[in-house]
C-alpha atoms as a PDB file:
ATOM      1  CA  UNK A   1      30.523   2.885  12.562  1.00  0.00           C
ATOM      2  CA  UNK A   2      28.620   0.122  14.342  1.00  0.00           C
ATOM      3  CA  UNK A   3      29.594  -3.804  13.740  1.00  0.00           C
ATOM      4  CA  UNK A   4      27.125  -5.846  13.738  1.00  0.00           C
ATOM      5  CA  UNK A   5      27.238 -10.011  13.925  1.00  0.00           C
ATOM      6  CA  UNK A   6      26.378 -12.386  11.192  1.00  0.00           C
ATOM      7  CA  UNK A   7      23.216 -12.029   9.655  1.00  0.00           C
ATOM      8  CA  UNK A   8      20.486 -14.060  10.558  1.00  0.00           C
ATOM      9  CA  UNK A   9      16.862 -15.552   8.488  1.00  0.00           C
ATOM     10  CA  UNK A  10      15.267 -11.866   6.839  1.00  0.00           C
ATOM     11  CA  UNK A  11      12.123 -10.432   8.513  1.00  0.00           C
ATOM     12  CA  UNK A  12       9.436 -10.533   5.587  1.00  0.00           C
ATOM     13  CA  UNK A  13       6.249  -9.837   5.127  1.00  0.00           C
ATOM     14  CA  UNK A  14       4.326 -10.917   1.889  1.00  0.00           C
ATOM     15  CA  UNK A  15       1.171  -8.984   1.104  1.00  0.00           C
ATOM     16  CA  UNK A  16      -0.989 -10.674  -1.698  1.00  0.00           C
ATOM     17  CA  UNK A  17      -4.868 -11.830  -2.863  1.00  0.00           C
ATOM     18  CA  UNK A  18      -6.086 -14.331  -0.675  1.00  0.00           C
ATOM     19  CA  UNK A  19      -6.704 -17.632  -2.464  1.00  0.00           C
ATOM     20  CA  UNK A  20     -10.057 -17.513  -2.636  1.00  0.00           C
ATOM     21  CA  UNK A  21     -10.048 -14.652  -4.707  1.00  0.00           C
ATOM     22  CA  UNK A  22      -7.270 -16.144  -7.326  1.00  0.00           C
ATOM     23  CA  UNK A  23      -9.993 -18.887  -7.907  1.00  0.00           C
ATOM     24  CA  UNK A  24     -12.070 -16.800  -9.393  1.00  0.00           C
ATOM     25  CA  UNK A  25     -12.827 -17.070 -13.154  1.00  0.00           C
ATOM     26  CA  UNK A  26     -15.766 -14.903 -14.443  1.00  0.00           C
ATOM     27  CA  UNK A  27     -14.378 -11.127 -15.526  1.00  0.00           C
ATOM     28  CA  UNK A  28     -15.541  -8.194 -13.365  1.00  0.00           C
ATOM     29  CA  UNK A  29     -17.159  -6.838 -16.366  1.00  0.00           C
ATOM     30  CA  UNK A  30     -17.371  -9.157 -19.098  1.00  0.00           C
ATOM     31  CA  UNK A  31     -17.763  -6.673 -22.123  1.00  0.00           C
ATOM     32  CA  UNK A  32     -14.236  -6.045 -21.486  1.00  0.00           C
ATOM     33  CA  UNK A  33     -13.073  -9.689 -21.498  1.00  0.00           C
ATOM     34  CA  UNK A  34     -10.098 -10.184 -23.372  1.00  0.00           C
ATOM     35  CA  UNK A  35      -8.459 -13.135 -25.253  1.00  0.00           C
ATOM     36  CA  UNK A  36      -5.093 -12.190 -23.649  1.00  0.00           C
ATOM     37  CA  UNK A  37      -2.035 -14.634 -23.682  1.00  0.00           C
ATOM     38  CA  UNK A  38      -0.954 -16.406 -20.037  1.00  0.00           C
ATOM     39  CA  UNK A  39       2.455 -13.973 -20.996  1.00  0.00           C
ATOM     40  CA  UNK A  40       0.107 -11.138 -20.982  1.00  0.00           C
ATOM     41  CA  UNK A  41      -1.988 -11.885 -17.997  1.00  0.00           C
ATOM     42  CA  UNK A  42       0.716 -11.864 -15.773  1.00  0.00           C
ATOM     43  CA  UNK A  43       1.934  -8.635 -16.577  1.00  0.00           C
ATOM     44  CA  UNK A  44       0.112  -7.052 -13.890  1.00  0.00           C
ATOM     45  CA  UNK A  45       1.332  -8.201 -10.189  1.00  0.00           C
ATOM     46  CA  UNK A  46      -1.236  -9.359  -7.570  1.00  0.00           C
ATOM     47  CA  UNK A  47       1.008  -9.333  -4.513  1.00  0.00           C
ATOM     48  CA  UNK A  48       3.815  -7.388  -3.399  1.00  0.00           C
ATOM     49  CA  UNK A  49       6.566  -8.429  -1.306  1.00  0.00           C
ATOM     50  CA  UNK A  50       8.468  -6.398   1.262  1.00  0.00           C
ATOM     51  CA  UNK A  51      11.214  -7.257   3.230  1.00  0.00           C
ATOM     52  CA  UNK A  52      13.469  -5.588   5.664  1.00  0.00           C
ATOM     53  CA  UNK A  53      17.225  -6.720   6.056  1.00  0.00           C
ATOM     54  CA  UNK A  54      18.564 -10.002   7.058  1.00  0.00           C
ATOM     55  CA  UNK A  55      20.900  -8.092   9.925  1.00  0.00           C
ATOM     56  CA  UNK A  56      17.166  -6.582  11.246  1.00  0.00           C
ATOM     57  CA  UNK A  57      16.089 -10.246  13.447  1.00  0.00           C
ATOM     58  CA  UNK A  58      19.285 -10.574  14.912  1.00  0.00           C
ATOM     59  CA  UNK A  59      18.936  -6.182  15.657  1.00  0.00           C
ATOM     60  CA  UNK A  60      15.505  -7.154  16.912  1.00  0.00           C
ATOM     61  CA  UNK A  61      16.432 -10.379  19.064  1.00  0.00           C
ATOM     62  CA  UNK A  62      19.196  -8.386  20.691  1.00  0.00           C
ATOM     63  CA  UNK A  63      16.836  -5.979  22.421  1.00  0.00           C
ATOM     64  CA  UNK A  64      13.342  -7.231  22.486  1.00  0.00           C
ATOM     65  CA  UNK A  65      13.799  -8.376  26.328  1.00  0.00           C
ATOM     66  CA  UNK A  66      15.637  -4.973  27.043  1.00  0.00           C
ATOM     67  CA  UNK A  67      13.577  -2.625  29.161  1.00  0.00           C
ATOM     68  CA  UNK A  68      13.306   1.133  28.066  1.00  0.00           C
ATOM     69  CA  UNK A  69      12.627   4.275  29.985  1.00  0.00           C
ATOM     70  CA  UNK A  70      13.961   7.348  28.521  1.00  0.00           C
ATOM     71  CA  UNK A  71      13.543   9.161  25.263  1.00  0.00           C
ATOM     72  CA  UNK A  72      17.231   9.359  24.344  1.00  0.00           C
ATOM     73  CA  UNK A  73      17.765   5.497  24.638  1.00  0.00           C
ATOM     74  CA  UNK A  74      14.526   4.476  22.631  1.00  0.00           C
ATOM     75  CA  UNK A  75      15.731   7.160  19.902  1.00  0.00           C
ATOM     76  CA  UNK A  76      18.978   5.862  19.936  1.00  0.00           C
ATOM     77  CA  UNK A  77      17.616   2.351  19.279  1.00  0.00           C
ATOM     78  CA  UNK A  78      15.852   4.089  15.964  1.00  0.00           C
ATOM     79  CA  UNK A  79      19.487   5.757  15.198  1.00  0.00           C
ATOM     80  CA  UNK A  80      21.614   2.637  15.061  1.00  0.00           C
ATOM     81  CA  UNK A  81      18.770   1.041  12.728  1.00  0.00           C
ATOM     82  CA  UNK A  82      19.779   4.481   9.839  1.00  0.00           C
ATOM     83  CA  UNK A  83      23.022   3.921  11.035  1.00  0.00           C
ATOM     84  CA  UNK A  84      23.893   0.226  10.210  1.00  0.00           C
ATOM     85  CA  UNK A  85      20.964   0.368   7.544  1.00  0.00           C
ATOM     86  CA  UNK A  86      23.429   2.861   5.574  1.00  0.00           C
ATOM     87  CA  UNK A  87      26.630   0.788   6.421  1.00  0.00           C
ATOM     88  CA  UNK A  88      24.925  -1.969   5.175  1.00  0.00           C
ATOM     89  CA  UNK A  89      24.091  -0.616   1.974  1.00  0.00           C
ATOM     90  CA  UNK A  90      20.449  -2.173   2.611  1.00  0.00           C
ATOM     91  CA  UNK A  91      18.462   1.355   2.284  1.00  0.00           C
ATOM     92  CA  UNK A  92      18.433   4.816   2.866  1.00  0.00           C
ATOM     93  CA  UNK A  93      19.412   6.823   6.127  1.00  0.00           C
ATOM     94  CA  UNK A  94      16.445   6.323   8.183  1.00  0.00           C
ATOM     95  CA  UNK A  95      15.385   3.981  10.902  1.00  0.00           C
ATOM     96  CA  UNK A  96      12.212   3.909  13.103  1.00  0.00           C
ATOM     97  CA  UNK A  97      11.565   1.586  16.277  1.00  0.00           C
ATOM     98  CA  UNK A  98       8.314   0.974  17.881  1.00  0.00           C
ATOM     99  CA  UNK A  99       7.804   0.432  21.339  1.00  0.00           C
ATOM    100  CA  UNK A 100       5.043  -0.861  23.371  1.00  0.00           C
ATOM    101  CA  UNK A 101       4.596   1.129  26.430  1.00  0.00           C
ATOM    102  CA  UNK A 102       2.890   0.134  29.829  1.00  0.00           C
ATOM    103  CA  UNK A 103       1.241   3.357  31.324  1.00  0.00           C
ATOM    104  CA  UNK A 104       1.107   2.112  34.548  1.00  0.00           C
ATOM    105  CA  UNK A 105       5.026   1.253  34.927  1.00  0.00           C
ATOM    106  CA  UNK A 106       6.284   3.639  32.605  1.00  0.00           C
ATOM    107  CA  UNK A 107       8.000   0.564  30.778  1.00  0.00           C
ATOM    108  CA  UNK A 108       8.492   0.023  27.179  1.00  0.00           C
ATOM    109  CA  UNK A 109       9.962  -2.797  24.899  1.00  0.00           C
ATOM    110  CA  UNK A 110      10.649  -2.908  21.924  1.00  0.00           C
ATOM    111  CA  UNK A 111       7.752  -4.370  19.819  1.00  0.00           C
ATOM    112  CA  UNK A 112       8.742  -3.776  16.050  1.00  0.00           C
ATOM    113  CA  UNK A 113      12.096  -2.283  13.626  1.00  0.00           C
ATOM    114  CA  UNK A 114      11.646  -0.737  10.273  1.00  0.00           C
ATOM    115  CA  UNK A 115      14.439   0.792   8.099  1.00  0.00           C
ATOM    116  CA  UNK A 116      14.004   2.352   4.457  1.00  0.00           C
ATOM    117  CA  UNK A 117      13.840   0.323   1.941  1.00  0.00           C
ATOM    118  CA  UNK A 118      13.035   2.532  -1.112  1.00  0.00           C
ATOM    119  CA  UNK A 119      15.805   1.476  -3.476  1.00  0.00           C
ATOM    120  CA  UNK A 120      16.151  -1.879  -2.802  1.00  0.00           C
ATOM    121  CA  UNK A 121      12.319  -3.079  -3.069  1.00  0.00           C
ATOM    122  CA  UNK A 122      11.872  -0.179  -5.945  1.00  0.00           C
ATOM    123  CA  UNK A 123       8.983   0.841  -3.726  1.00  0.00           C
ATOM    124  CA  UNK A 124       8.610   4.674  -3.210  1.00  0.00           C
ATOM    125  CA  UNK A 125       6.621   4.311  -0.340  1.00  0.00           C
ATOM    126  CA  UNK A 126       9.129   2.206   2.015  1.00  0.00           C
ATOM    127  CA  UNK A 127      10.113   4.630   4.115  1.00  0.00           C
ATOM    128  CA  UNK A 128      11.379   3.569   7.996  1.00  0.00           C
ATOM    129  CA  UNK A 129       8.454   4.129   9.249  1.00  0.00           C
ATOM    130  CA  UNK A 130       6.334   2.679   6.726  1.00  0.00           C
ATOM    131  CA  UNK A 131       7.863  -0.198   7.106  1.00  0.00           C
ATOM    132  CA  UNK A 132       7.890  -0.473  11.036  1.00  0.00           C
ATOM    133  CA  UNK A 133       4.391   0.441  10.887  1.00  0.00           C
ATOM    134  CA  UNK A 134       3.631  -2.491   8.586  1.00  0.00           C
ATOM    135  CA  UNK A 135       5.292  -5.328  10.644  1.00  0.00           C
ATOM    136  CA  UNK A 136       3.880  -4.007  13.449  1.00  0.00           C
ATOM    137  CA  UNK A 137       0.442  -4.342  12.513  1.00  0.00           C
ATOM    138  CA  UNK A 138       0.981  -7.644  11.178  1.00  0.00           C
ATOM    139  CA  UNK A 139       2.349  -8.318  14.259  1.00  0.00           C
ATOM    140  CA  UNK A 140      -0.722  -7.189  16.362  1.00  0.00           C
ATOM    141  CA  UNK A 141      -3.208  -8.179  14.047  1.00  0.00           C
ATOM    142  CA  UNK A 142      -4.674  -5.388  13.848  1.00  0.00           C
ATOM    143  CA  UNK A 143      -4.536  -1.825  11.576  1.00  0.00           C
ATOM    144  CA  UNK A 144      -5.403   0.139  14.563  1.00  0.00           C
ATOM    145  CA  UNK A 145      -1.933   0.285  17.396  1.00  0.00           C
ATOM    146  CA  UNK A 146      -4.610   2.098  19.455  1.00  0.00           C
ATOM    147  CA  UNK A 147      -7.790  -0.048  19.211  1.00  0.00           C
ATOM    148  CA  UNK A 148      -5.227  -3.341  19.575  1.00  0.00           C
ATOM    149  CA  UNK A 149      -3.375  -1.437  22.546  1.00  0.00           C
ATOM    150  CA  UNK A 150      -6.979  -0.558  24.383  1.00  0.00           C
ATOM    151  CA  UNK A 151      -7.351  -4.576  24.476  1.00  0.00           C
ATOM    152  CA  UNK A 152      -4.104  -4.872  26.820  1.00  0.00           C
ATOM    153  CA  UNK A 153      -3.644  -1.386  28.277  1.00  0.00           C
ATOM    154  CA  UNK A 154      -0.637  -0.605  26.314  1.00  0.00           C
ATOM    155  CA  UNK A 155       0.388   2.087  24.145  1.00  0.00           C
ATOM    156  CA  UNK A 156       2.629   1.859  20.929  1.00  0.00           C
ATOM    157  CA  UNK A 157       5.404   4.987  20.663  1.00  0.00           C
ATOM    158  CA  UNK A 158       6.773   5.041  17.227  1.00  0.00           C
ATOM    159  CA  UNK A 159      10.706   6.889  17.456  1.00  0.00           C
ATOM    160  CA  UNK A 160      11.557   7.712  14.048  1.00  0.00           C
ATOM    161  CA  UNK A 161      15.686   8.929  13.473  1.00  0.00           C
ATOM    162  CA  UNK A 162      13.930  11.722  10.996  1.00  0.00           C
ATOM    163  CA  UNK A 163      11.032  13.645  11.323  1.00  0.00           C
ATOM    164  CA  UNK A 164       8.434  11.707   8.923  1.00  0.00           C
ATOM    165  CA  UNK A 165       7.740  13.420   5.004  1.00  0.00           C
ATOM    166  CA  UNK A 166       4.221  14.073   4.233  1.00  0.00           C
ATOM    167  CA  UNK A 167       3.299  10.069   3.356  1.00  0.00           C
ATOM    168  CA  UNK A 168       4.814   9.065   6.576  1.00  0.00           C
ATOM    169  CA  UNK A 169       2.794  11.726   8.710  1.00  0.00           C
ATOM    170  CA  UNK A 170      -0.194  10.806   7.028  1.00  0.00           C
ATOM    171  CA  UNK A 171       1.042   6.865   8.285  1.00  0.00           C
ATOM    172  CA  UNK A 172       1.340   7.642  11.276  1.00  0.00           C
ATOM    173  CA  UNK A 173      -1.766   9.487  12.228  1.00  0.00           C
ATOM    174  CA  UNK A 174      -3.171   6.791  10.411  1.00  0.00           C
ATOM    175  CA  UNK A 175      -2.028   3.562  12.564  1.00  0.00           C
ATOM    176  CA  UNK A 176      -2.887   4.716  15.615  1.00  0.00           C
ATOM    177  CA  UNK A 177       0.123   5.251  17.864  1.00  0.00           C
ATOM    178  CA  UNK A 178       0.059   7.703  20.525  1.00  0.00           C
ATOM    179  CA  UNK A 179       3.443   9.123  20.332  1.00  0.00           C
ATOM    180  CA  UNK A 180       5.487   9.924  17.832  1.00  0.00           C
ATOM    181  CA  UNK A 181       9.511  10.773  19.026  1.00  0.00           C
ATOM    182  CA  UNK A 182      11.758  12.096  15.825  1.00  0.00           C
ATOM    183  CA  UNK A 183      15.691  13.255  15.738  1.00  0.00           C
ATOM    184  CA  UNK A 184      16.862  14.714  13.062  1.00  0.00           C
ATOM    185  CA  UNK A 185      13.906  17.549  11.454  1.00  0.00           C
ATOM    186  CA  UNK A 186      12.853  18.454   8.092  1.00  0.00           C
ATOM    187  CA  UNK A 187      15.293  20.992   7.438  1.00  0.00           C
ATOM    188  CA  UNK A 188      18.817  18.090   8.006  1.00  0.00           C
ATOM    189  CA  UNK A 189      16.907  15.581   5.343  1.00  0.00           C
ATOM    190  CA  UNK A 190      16.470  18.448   2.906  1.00  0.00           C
ATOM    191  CA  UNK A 191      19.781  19.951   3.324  1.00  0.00           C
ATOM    192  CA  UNK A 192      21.645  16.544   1.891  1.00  0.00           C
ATOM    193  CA  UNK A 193      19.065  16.721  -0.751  1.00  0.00           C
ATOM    194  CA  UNK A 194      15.656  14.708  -0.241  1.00  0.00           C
ATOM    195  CA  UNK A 195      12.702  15.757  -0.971  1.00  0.00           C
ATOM    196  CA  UNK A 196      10.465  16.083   2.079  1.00  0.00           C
ATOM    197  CA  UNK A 197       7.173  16.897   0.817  1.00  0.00           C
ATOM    198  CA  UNK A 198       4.526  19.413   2.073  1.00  0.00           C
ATOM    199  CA  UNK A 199       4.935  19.140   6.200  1.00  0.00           C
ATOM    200  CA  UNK A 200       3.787  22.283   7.911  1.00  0.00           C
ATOM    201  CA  UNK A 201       3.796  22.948  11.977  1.00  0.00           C
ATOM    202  CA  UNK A 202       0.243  22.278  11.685  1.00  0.00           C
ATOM    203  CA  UNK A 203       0.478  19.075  10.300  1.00  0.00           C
ATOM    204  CA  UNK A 204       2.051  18.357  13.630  1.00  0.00           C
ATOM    205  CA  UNK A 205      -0.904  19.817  15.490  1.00  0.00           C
ATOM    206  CA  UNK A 206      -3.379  18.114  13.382  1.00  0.00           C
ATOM    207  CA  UNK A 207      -1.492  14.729  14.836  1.00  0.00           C
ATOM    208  CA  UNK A 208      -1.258  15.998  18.351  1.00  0.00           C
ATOM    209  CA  UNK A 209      -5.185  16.653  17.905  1.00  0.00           C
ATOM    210  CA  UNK A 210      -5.758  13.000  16.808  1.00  0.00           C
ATOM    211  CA  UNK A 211      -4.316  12.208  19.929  1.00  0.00           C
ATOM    212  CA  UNK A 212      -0.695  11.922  19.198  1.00  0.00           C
ATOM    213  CA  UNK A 213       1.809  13.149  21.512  1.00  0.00           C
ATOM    214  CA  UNK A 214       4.699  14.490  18.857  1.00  0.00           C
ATOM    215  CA  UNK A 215       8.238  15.158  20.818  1.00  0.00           C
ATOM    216  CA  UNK A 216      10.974  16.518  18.252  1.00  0.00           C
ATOM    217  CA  UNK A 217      14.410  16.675  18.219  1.00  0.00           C
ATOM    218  CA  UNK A 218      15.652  13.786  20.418  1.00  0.00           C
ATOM    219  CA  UNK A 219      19.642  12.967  19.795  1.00  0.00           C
ATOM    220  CA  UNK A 220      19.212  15.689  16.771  1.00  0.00           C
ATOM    221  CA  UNK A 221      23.070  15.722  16.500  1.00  0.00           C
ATOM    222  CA  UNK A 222      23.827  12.121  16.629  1.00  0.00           C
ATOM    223  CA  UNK A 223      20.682  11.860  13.770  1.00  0.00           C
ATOM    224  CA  UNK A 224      22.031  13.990  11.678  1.00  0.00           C
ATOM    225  CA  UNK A 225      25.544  12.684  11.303  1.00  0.00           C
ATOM    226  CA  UNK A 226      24.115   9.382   9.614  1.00  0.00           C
ATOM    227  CA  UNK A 227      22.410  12.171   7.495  1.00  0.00           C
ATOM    228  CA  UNK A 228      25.287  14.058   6.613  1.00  0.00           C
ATOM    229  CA  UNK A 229      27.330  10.794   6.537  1.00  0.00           C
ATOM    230  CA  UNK A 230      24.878   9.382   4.432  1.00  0.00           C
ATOM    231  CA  UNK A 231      24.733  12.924   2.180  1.00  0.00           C
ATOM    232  CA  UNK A 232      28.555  11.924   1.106  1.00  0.00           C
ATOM    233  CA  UNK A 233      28.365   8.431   0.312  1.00  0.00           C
ATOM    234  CA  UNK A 234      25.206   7.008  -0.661  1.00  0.00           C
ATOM    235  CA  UNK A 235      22.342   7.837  -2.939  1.00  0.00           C
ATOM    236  CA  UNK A 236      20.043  10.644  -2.692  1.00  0.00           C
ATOM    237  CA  UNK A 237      16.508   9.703  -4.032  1.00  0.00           C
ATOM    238  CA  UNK A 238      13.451  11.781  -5.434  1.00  0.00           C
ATOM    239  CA  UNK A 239      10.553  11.180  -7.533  1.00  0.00           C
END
């Protein structure tokens, strides 16, 4: 398995109410103002916090000035993340790398890392590339890889070390990279027991139609052996 160095300060990313909003006293309908306690008030959260691993920066520092040009060494950037993610006991087996790609030169770099997350925020929906998508659009400032891309003439190539479930297609299409690059399918996360939702071939074609390039099954073999691996020794999650 791989050794990593110390780790470093986390990667986080706090999503809350802006201030502005928090300010404000008058009920949104005022028939249904309550005399609740301060106790009772704060029962219901107003931000959410999400973090990925403290080993993730130092992950991310190592290769940010590294320049990629093949499929099988950006996918086996998004392996090691499921890999040391799982020998790290910080998440499930899944990693996902984004890469911002120059057309012209055929050049990518590595622009943002995301790793599951699930158990350890107790959010369902942190999956690797959830989370890779997130930073990276904090990153950008923008929701939109494409529109933000269109400003630089770049593109952003998500490589995912598992074919996305059904929320994590629906993310992708969503953020607006042009390519999406998995390794292990469907079929390896189900067979150590997760629960990959309703993902069809034409959910794929619905992406490529969107105008996302899909490429399956890069370093399969070497993605599936943090899956099996992971099948043994750590904890398989469903709803």
């Amino acid at each position: 398995m791989i050794d990593v160095t110390p780790d470093p300060v986390a990667l986080e990313s706090i999503v809350k109410e802006g201030d502005e909003e928090s300010k404000v006293e008058e009920p949104i309908d005022k028939g249904l103002a309550s005399e609740d306690s301060e106790e009772e008030i704060d029962d219901h959260p107003t931000s959410v916090i999400v973090t990925l691993p403290k080993w993730t920066t130092q992950f991310y520092r190592q290769r940010k000035k590294k320049v990629y040009e093949t499929e099988e060494e950006m996918m086996k950037v998004a392996m090691e993340l499921s890999k040391i993610n799982c020998e790290r006991n910080t998440g499930g087996p899944f990693g996902t790398a984004i890469f911002e790609h120059d057309p012209k030169t055929k050049e990518s770099k590595l622009f943002t890392v995301g790793v599951n997350r699930v158990v350890p925020c107790s959010n369902s929906t942190l999956h690797g590339e959830m989370t890779a998508i997130q930073f990276g659009q904090q990153k950008i400032g923008s929701f939109s890889f494409n529109e933000a891309g269109a400003r630089k003439s770049r593109e952003y190539h998500l490589y995912t070390s598992c074919a996305p479930c059904c929320q994590c297609l629906g993310g992708v299409m969503w953020s607006g990279v042009s390519k999406l690059v998995c390794g292990a399918n469907k079929a390896d996360a189900e067979a150590i027991g997760f629960d990959e939702g309703p993902v069809f071939d034409q959910s794929y074609v619905a992406l490529e139609q969107a105008g996302c390039t899909v490429v399956m099954d890069v370093l399969r073999d070497e993605c599936k052996s943090v899956l099996d691996w992971y099948g043994s020794n750590g904890e398989i999650y469903n709803p």
